[in-house]
Structures are given as C-alpha cells and as structure tokens.
Protein backbone atom coordinates (compact mmCIF):
# COMPACT_ATOMS: atom_id res chain seq x y z
CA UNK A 1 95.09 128.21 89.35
CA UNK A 2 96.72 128.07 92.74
CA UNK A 3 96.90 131.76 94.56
CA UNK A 4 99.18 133.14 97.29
CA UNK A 5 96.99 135.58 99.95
CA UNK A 6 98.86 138.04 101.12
CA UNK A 7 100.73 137.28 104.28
CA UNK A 8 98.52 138.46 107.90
CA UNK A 9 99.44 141.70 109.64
CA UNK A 10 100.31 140.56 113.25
CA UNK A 11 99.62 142.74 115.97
CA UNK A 12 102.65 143.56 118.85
CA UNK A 13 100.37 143.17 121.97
CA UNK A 14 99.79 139.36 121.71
CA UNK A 15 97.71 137.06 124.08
CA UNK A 16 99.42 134.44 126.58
CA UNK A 17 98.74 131.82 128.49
CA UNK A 18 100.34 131.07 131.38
CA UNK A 19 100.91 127.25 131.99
CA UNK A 20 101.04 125.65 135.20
CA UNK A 21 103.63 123.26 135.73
CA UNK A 22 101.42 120.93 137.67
CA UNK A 23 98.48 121.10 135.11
CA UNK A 24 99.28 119.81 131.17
CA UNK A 25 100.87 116.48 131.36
CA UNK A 26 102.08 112.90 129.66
CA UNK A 27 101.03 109.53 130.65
CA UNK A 28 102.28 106.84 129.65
CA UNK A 29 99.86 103.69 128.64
CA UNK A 30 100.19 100.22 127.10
CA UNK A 31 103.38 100.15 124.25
CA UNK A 32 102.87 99.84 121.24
CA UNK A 33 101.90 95.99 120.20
CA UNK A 34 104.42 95.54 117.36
CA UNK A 35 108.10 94.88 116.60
CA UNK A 36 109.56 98.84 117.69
CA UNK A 37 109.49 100.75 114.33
CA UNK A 38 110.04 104.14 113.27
CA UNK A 39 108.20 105.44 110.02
CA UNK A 40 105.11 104.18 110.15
CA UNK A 41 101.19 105.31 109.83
CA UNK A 42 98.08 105.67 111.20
CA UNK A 43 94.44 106.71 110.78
CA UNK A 44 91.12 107.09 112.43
CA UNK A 45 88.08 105.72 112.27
CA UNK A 46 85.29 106.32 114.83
CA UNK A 47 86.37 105.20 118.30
CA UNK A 48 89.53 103.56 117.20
CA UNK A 49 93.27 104.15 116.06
CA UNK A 50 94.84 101.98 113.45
CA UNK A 51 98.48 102.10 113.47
CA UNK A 52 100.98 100.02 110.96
CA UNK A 53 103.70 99.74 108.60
CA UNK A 54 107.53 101.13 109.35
CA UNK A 55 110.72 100.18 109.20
CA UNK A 56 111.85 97.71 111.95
CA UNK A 57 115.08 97.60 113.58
CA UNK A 58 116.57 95.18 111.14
CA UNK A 59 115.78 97.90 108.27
CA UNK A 60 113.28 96.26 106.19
CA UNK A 61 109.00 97.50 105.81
CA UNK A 62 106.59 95.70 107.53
CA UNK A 63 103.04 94.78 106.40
CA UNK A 64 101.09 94.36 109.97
CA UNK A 65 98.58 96.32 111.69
CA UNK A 66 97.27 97.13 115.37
CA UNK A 67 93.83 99.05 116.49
CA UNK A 68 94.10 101.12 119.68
CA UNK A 69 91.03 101.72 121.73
CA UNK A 70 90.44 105.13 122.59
CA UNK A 71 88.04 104.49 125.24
CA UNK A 72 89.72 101.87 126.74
CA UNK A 73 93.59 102.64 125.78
CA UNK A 74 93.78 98.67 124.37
CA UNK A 75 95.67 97.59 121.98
CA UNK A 76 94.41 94.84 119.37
CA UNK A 77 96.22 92.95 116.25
CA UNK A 78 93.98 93.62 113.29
CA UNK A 79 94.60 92.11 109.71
CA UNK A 80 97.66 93.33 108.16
CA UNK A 81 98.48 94.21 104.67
CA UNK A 82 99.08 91.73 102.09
CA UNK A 83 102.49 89.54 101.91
CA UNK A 84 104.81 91.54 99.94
CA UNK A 85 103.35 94.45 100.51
CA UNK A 86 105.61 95.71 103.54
CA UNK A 87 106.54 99.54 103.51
CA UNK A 88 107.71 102.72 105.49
CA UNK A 89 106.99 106.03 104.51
CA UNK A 90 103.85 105.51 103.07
CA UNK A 91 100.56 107.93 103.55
CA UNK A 92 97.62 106.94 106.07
CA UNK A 93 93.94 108.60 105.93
CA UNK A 94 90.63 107.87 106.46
CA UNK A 95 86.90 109.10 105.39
CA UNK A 96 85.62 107.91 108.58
CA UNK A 97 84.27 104.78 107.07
CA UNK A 98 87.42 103.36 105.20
CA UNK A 99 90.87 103.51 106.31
CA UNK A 100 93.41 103.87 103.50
CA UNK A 101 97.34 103.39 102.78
CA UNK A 102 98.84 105.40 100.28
CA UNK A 103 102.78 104.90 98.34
CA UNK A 104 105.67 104.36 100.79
CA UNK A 105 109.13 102.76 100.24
CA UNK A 106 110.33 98.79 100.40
CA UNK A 107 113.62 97.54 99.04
CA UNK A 108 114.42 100.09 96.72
CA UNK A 109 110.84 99.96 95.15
CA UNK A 110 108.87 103.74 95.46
CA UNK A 111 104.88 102.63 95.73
CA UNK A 112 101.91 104.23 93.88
CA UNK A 113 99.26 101.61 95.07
CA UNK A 114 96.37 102.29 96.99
CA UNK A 115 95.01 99.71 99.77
CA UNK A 116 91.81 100.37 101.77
CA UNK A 117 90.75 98.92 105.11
CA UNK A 118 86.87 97.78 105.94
CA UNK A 119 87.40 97.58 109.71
CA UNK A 120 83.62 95.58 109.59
CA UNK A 121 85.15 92.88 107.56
CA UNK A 122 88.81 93.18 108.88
CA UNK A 123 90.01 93.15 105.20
CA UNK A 124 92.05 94.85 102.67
CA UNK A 125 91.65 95.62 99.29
CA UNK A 126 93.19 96.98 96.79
CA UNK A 127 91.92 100.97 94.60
CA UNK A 128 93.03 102.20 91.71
CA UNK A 129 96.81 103.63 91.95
CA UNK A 130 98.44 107.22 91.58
CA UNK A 131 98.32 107.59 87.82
CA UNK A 132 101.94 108.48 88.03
CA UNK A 133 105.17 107.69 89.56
CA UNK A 134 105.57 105.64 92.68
CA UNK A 135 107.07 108.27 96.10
CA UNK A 136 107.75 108.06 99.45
CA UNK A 137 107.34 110.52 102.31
CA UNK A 138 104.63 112.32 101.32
CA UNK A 139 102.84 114.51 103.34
CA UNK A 140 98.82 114.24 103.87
CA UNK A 141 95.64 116.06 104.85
CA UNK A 142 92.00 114.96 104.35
CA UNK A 143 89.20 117.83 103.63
CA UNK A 144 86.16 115.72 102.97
CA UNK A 145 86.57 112.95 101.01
CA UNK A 146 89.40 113.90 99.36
CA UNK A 147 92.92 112.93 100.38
CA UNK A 148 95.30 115.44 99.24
CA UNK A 149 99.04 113.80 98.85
CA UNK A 150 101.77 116.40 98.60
CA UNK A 151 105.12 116.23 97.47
CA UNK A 152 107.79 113.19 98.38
CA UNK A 153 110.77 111.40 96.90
CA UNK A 154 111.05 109.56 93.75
CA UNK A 155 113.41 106.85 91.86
CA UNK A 156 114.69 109.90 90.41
CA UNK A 157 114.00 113.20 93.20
CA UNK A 158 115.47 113.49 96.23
CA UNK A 159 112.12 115.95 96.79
CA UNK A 160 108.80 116.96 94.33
CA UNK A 161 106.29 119.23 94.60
CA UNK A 162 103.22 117.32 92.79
CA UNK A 163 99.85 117.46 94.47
CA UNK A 164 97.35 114.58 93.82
CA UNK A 165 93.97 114.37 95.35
CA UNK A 166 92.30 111.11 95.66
CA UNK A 167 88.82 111.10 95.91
CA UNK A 168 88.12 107.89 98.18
CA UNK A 169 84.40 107.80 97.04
CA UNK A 170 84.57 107.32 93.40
CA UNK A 171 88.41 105.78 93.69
CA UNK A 172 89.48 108.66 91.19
CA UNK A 173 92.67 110.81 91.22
CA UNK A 174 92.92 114.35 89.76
CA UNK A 175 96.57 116.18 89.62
CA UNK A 176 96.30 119.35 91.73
CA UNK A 177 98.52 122.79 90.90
CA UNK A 178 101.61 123.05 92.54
CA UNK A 179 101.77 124.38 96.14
CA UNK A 180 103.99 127.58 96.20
CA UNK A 181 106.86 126.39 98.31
CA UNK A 182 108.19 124.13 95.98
CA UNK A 183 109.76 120.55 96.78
CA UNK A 184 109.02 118.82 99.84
CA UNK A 185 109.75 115.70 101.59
CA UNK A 186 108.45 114.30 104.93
CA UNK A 187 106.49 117.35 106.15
CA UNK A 188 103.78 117.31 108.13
CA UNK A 189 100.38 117.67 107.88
CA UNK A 190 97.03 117.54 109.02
CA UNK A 191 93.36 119.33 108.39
CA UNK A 192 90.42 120.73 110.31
CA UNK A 193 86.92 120.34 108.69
CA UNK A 194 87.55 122.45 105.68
CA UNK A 195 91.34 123.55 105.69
CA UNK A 196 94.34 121.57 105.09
CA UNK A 197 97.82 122.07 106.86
CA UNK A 198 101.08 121.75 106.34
CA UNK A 199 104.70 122.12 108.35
CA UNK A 200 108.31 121.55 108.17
CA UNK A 201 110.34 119.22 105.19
CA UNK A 202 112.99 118.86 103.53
CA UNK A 203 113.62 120.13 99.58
CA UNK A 204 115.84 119.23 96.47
CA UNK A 205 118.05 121.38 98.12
CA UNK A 206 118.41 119.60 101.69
CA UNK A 207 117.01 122.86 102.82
CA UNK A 208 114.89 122.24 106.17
CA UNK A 209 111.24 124.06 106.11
CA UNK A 210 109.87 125.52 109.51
CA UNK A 211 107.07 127.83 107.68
CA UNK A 212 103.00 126.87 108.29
CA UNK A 213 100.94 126.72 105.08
CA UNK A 214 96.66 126.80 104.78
CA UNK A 215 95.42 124.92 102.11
CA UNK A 216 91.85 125.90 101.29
CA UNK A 217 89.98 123.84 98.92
CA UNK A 218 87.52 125.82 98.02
CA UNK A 219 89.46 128.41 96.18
CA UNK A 220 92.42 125.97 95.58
CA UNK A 221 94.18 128.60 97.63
CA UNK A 222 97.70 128.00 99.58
CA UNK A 223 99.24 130.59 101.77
CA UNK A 224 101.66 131.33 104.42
CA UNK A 225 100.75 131.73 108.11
CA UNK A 226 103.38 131.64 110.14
CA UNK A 227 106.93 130.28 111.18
CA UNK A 228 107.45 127.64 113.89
CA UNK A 229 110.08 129.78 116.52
CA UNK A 230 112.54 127.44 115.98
CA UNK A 231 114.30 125.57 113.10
CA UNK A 232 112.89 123.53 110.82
CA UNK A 233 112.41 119.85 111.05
CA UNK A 234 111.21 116.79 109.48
CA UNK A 235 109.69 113.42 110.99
CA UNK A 236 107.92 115.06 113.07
CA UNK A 237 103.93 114.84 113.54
CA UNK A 238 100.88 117.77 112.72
CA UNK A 239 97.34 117.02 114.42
CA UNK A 240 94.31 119.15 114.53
CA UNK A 241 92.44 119.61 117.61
CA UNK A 242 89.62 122.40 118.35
CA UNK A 243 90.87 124.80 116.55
CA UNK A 244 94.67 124.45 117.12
CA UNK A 245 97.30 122.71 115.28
CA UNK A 246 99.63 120.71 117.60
CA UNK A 247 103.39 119.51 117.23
CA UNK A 248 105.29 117.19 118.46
CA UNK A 249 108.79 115.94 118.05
CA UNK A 250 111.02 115.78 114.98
CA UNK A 251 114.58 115.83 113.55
CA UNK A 252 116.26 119.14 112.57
CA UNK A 253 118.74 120.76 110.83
CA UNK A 254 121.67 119.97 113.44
CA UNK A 255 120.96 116.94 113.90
CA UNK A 256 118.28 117.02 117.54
CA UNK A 257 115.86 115.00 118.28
CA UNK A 258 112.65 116.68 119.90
CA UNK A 259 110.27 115.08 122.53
CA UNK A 260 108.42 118.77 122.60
CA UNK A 261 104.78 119.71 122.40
CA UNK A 262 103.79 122.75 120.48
CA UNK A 263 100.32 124.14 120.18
CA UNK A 264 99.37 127.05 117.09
CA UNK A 265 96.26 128.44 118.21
CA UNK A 266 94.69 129.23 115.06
CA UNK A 267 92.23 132.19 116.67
CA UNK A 268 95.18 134.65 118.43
CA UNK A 269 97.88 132.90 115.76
CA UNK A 270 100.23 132.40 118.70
CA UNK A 271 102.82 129.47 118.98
CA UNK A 272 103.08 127.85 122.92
CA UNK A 273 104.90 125.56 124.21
CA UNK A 274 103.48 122.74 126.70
CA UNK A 275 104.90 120.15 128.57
CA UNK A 276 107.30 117.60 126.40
CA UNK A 277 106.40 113.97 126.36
CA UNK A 278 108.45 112.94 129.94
CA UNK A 279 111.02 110.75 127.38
CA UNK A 280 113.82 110.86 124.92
CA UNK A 281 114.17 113.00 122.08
CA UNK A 282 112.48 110.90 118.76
CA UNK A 283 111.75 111.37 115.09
CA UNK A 284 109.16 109.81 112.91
CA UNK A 285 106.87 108.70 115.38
CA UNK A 286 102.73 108.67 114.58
CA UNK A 287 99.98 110.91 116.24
CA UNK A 288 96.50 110.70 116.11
CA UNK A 289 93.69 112.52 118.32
CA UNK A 290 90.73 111.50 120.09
CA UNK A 291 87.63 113.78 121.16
CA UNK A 292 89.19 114.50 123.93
CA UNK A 293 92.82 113.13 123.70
CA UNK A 294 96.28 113.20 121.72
CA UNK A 295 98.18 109.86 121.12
CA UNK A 296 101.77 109.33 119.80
CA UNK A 297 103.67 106.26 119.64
CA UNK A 298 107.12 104.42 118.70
CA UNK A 299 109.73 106.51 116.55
CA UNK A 300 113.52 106.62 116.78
CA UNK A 301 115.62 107.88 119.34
CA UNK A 302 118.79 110.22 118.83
CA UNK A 303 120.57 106.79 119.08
CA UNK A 304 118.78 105.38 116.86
CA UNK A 305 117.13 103.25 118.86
CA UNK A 306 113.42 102.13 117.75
CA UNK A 307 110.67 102.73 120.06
CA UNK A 308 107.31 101.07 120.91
CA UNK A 309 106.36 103.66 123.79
CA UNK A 310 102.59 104.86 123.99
CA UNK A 311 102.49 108.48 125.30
CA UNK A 312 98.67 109.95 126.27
CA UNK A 313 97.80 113.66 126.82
CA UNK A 314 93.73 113.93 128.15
CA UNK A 315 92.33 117.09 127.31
CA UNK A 316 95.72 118.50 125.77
CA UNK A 317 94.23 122.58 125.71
CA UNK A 318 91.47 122.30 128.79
CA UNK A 319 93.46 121.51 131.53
CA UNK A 320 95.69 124.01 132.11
CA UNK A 321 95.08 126.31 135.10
CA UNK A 322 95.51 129.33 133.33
CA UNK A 323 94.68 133.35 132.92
CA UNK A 324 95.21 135.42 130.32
CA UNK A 325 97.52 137.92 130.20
CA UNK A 326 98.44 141.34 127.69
CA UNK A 327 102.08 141.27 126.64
CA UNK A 328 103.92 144.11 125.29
CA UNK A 329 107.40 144.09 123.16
CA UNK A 330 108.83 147.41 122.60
CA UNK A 331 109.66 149.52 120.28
CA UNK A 332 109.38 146.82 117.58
CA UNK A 333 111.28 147.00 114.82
CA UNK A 334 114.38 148.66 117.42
CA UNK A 335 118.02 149.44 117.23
CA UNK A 336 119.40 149.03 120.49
CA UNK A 337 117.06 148.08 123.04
CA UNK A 338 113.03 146.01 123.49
CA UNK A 339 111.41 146.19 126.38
CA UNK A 340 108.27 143.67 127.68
CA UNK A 341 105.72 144.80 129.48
CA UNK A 342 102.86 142.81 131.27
CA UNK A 343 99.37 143.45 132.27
CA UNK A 344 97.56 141.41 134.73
CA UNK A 345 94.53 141.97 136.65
CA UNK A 346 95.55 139.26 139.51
CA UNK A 347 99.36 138.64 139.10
CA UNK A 348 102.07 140.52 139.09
CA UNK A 349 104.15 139.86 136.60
CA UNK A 350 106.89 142.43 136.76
CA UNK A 351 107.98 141.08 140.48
CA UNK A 352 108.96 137.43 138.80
CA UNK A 353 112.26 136.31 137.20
CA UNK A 354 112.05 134.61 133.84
CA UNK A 355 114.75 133.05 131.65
CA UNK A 356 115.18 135.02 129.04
CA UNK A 357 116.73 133.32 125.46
CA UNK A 358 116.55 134.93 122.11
CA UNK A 359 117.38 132.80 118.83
CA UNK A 360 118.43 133.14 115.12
CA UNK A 361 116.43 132.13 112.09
CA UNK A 362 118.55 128.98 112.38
CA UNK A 363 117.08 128.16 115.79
CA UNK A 364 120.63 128.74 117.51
CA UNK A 365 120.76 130.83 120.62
CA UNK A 366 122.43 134.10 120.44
CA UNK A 367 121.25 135.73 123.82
CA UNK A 368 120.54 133.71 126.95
CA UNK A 369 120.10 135.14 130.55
CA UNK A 370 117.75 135.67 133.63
CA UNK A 371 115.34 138.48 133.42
CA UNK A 372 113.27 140.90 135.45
CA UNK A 373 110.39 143.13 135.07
CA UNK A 374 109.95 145.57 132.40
CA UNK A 375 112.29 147.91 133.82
CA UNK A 376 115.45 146.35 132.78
CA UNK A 377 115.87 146.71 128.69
CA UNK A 378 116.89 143.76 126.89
CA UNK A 379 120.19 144.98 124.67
CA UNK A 380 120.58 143.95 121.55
CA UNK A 381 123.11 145.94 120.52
CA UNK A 382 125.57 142.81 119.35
CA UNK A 383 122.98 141.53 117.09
CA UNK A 384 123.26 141.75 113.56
CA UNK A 385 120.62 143.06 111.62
CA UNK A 386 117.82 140.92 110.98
CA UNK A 387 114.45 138.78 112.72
CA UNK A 388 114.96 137.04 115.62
CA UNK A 389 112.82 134.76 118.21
CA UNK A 390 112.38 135.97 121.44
CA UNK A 391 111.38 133.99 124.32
CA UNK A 392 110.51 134.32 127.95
CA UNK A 393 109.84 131.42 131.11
CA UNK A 394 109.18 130.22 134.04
CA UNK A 395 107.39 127.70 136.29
CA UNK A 396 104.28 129.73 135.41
CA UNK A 397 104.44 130.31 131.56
CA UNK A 398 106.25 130.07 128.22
CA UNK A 399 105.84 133.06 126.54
CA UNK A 400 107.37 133.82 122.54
CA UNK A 401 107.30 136.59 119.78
CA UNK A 402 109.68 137.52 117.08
CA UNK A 403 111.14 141.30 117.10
CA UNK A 404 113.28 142.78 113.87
CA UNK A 405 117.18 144.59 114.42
CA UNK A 406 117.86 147.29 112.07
C-alpha cells in the first residue's frame, strides 16, 4: 500500500550560495544531427547519449536515432526504430546495458509497445508491451532495473494516474499503487541510485503541478518535498546529479517559455537558481548528464519554432566561486513587516543592493523593488493573507525562501 510521510519541518536560517556571474556557464557545441524536433527522448548508456523520436516541424513522429559522445561532444546516426514505428511523447530509459523506448503518440494511435536498443549490435527489438492501454506523456524514473512509468494521456484521459513498473531483466510488468497526487501528464522525472523523482504536470483538470515528490521503492513510499518557487510547468526536463536534482526550461501556466537552470540540493533542501542556457525560452527539449556534465538539446521556442541547438554545462555544481553564507528572514509567519539578515565571515553583505521581488502561489509578482541591508523592513502590509516566494539578487547571488501573511 502506497504511504504519504509526513511533510519535513524546514528551518528559517537557510544556507546560500552565492554565484559568481563569471563562474557557472553555457556552451554551446555541435546541433543536434536530426530534422529540429520538439518531444523527443533520450537515454544513457556508458559513455554515450542516445537521443530520438519527436515531432518534426511538419507535425508528424519520427522513428530515427543519434548517439552523442560525451567525451568527445560528437554526434553519430545510429539505427533508428522500425518503419512505422515513428512517435513523440514516448518514455526513454536505460539499465546501463540496454536502452529502451516506452508508449508515445503517432497519428492519433496512443502506444503500449516496448522496443529495446543493443548499442553492440546497433539493433532494435521488440519486449513484451504494457498489459494495458496505450498513453502518451508519461513521466519516468529508473531505480535499478526497474523502469517506473507514471501517469499520461489516453484515447479516453486527458491525464491518469496509473503506475507500471517494467522490470527490463525478466521483460515483466507489475501495476504499481497509485501515487498520491492524482492525474498527471508530461511531468518530469528522474532518479538517484535508490529514489525516484518527480516535478511539474498537468491533470484532468488542466491544473499545472509545481510540487517535488520522492518515490522510494523500498517501502513503496511517495511523499512531498517541496515546491518549485515559481509556477508550475510542463515540458520541461528533471536530471539527477550528485546529490541534486536540476531543472531546466518548460512551459507554464501563462503561457512562458523558460531557458532557466534550477538546482534542488537535496542535503540543505534549498532551490537556486544558476545561469539560464544563453538562448530563447523552449519547452520539451531532452536532458541527460554525464560524470561530469549536463546536456540539453532541441525543443520549441515561444514561437513555436523547433530547435536543434546543443547546450553544454561542465561541472554544473563545482565551478562556482562561491562561500557560504547564514540567511535570516524575520519574524516568519509576520503581519506587517520581514526583515533579512546576513552573516558572513569575509563579505559584507548588508553594504550591497539587491533586487528584491516577492511572488504569489501563481508565480506572478506582487512586490518588486531595490533593496538594502537588513535595516530597511520589507512591508507587506498590501498583501493578502497567505504564502508567498520571496527572492533576493545580485551580480553575486540568487537567494529564495517562502514567508506566510496572516
């Protein structure tokens, strides 16, 4: 039976890094090898990227496939799936050994087929398919050799909230219980050695998601841990990478496209924002991580333009030129008035002038201004009651915390 743990008990002195502007950065390498596509998938195995499928700028699935290098940053054609066989929105995973391809959408036809990849004899073949209906944009995470696919759409739902796991060993498929927050379509999601994660969607409801969920297989446990400080999104990507989940792009609820980098540092539970990809806002693009490296390429543009770009960040959470600093929001929950207060052995803080903006639960600005030192209260007295996002800047850090109105 699938459990809720109770939600964690954050602390109001929080840890922050201060990132230098000439430190975390984008390059850009060879694009993409492909037609420009949007939708499509990718999946790991050993020193190399696989990346295919999507839906080209004429609007139908395609069926090839391209390796990536990620020593050298080269781009190769590899085989490509079977004729009729072209998709988007379909699920890509690997056990290290096998690559794999999972559902997805073509011409009005939802998929339940399985097709895995043996990059030794540059072949395909098909597995045994989802012993129940065919979905697109479903969400995935690996934790061993088990692929779990969450939620989609269906013939029939605009969202579900099934859970399958595929065991890629023995081929076999077991129906998992429901996760707790319900139907989902095109989150994203990713996993660390023993822990699945999950982000952002869409439900039944057209309701847009920006809550983090844990997945641990071990108790067949699922609970919350925390809310992205923005609003939700969809098509946007979820990689793992030592110990910190990292975002980038998407669509939202209004409309914007993203070309923003978020890290979650799953040890201090703190959201930070690094340098964006140095391009236009896109949705549905694919991500995928090296040892020491995070990849994204092609996606959408807000003008719906497809994309073949390659975008490269070395070292994504080691570079920065950085020193910690204690930050303090107060009185928290408040009335009328927070004050922040910083503590720094080396800089001073409290001389600098940061851009202050505070947000809704929608992600829409409700308090935007230049601020200074701890001295100077932030008023809130023409905010309604409720939570709210909080967030300080400059060319030295991003800083962000939440803070309740009563």
């Amino acid at each position: 039976m699938l459990s809720i743990k109770k939600n964690k008990i954050y602390s109001l002195v929080l840890l922050i890094i201060p990132v230098f502007a000439h430190s975390q950065t984008w390059h850009q390498i060879a694009d993409f090898p492909g037609v420009q596509r949007d939708d499509a998938i990718s999946f790991v195995i050993g020193d190399t990227a696989y990346c295919g499928t999507g839906n080209m700028p004429w609007g139908n699935g395609t069926i090839d496939f391209y390796s990536l290098d990620l020593n050298s940053d080269l781009w190769s054609s590899v085989a490509s799936l079977p004729v009729g066989e072209e998709r988007q929105y379909a699920c890509g995973f690997s056990n290290h050994e096998f690559g794999f391809v999972f559902g997805g959408y073509s011409a009005g036809n939802f998929m339940n087929d399985v097709w895995m990849y043996n990059p030794i004899a540059n072949s395909w073949i098909e597995k045994t398919p989802l012993p129940s209906v065919g979905r697109s944009g479903s969400s995935v995470f690996v934790i061993e050799d088990t692929a779990y696919i969450v939620g989609g759409k269906t013939s029939t739902n605009y969202a579900i909230n099934e859970v399958w796991a595929y065991n890629m060993m023995t081929d076999t498929w077991i129906q998992k219980s429901d996760f707790p927050f319900g139907t989902i379509w095109r989150a994203s999601a990713t996993s660390s050695a023993n822990m699945g994660y999950l982000i952002f969607g869409k439900d039944a409801n057209l309701s847009y998601s920006n809550t983090l969920f844990e997945y641990n297989a071990s108790n067949d446990t699922c609970a919350m841990v925390s809310e992205f400080p923005l609003n939700g999104r969809i098509y946007s990507s979820l990689s793992f990478f030592n110990n910190t989940l990292l975002v980038i792009a998407g669509l939202d609820s209004l409309n914007n496209s993203y070309n923003d980098f978020w890290k979650f540092d799953l040890n201090t539970d703190a959201w930070i924002q690094l340098n964006s990809i140095p391009s236009s806002g896109r949705r549905g693009g694919i991500s995928f991580v090296s040892n020491s490296a995070i990849y994204y390429s092609t996606g959408i543009d807000a003008t719906n333009q497809r994309l073949k770009e390659t975008w490269k960040n070395t070292n994504p959470l080691t570079i920065f030129d950085y020193e910690s600093a204690s930050v303090t929001l107060y009185p928290n929950p408040s009335s009328d008035y927070v004050y922040v207060h910083f503590t720094s052995n080396n800089i001073n803080y409290e001389s600098q002038e940061f851009e202050l903006a505070i947000y809704n639960t929608l992600g829409e600005i409700v308090q935007q201004r230049l601020y200074l030192d701890a001295t100077n209260p932030i008023d809130l007295s023409s905010l309604e009651h409720g939570r709210y996002f909080l967030t300080l800047k400059n060319s030295e850090f991003y800083y962000t915390t939440t803070f309740i109105k009563f």
